[in-house]
Protein backbone atom coordinates (compact mmCIF):
# COMPACT_ATOMS: atom_id res chain seq x y z
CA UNK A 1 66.50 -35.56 -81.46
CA UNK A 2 63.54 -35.20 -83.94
CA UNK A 3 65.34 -33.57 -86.25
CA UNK A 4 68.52 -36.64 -86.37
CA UNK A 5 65.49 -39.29 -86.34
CA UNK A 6 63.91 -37.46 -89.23
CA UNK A 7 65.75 -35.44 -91.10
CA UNK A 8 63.72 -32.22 -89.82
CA UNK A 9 62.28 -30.39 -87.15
CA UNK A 10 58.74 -30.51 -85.52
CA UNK A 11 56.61 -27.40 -87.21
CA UNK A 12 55.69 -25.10 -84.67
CA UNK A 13 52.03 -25.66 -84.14
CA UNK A 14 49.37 -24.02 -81.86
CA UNK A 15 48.89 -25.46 -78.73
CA UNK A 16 50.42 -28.23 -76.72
CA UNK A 17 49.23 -31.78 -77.97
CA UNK A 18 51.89 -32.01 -80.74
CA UNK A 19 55.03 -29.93 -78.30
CA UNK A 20 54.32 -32.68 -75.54
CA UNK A 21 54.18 -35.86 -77.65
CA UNK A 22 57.42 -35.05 -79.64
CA UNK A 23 59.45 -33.66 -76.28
CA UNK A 24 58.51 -36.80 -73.95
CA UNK A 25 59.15 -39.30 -77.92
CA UNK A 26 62.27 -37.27 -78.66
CA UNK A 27 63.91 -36.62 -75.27
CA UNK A 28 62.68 -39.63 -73.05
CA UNK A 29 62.15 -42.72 -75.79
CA UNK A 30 64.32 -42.37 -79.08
CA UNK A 31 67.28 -41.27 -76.54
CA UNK A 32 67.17 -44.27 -74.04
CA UNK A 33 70.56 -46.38 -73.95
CA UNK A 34 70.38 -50.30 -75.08
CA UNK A 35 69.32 -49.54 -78.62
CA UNK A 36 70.58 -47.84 -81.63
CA UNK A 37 68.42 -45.47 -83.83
CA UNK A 38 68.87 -48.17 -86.60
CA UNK A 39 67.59 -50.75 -84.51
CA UNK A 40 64.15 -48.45 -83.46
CA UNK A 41 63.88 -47.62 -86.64
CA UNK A 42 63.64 -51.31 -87.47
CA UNK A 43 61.25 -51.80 -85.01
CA UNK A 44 58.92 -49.22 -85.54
CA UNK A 45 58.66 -50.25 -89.19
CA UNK A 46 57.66 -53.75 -88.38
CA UNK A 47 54.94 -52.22 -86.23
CA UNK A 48 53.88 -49.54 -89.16
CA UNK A 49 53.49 -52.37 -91.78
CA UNK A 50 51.52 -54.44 -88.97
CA UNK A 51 48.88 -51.65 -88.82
CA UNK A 52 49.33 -50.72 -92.59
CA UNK A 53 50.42 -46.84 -91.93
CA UNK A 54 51.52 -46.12 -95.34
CA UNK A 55 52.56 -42.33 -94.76
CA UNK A 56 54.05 -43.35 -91.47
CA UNK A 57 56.03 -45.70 -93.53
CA UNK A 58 57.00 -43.22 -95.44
CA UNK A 59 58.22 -41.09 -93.07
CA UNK A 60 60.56 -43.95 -91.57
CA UNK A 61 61.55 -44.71 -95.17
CA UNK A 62 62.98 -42.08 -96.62
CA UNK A 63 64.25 -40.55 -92.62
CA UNK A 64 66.11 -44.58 -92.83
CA UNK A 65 67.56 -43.41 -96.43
CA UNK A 66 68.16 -39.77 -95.40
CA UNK A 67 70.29 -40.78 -92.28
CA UNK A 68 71.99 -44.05 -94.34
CA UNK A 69 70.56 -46.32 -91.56
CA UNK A 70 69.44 -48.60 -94.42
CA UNK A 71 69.76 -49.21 -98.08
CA UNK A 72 67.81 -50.05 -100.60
CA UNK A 73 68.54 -53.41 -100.79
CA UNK A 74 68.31 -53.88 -96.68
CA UNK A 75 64.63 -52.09 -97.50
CA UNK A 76 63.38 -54.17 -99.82
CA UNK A 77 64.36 -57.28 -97.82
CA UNK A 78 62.64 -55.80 -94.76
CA UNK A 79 59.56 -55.48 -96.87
CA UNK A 80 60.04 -59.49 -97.67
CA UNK A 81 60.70 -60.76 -94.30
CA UNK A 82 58.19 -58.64 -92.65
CA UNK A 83 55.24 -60.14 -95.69
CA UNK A 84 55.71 -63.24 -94.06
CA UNK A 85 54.73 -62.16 -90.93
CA UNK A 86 52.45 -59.24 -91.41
CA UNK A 87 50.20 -60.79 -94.63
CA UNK A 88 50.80 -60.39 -98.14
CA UNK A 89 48.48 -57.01 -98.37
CA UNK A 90 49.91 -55.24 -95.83
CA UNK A 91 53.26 -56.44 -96.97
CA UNK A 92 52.68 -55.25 -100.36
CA UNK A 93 51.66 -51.94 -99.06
CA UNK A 94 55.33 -51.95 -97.25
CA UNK A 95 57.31 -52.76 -100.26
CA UNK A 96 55.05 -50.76 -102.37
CA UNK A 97 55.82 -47.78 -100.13
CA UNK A 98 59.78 -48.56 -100.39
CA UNK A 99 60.05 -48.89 -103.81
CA UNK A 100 58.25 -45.68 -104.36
CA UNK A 101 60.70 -43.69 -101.71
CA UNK A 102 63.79 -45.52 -103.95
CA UNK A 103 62.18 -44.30 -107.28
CA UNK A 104 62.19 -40.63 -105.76
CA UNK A 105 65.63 -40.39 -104.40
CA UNK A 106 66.83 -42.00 -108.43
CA UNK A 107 64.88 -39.42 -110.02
CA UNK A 108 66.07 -36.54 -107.56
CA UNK A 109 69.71 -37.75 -107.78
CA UNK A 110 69.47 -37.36 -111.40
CA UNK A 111 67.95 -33.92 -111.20
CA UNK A 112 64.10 -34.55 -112.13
């Protein structure tokens, strides 16, 4: 399940903190039924730009790009919405974080 929420697999680590965390995440939470992966991933990105986890957010980003949950233009106006509820700084930090994973996928579609 990690690797259809992200886009890759777990690296295999030493010891058991980081096996245990992503089996009971992967196998018991991201795979319960009543919501979609689009609609976790919605949620956890409201609760990333709450705390202001910039590489958390963009993990969920580009995995949100990667899998087509969301475009652009449905990222950008989660980064608006979620200003007005979160602050303008951490906000900022959201969109900043969105525009920068949109800027990398241009300039890797066009080969650079």
């Amino acid at each position: 399940m990690m690797k259809q929420v992200y886009g890759w697999a777990a690296p295999d680590v030493p010891g058991d903190y980081l096996r245990i965390t992503a089996e009971h995440l992967f196998a018991d939470i991201w795979t319960r039924p009543g919501l979609s992966l689009r609609d976790r991933r919605l949620l956890l990105l409201g609760v990333i730009a709450a705390q202001g986890l910039d590489d958390i957010a963009a993990i969920q980003v580009n995995a949100a790009l990667h899998n087509e949950e969301l475009d652009e233009e449905q990222l950008r106006e989660i980064a608006l919405f979620l200003t007005h509820y979160v602050g303008w700084p951490l906000g900022s930090r959201l969109n900043t974080t969105v525009e920068k994973a949109i800027a990398q996928r241009a300039r890797q579609a066009d080969g650079r």
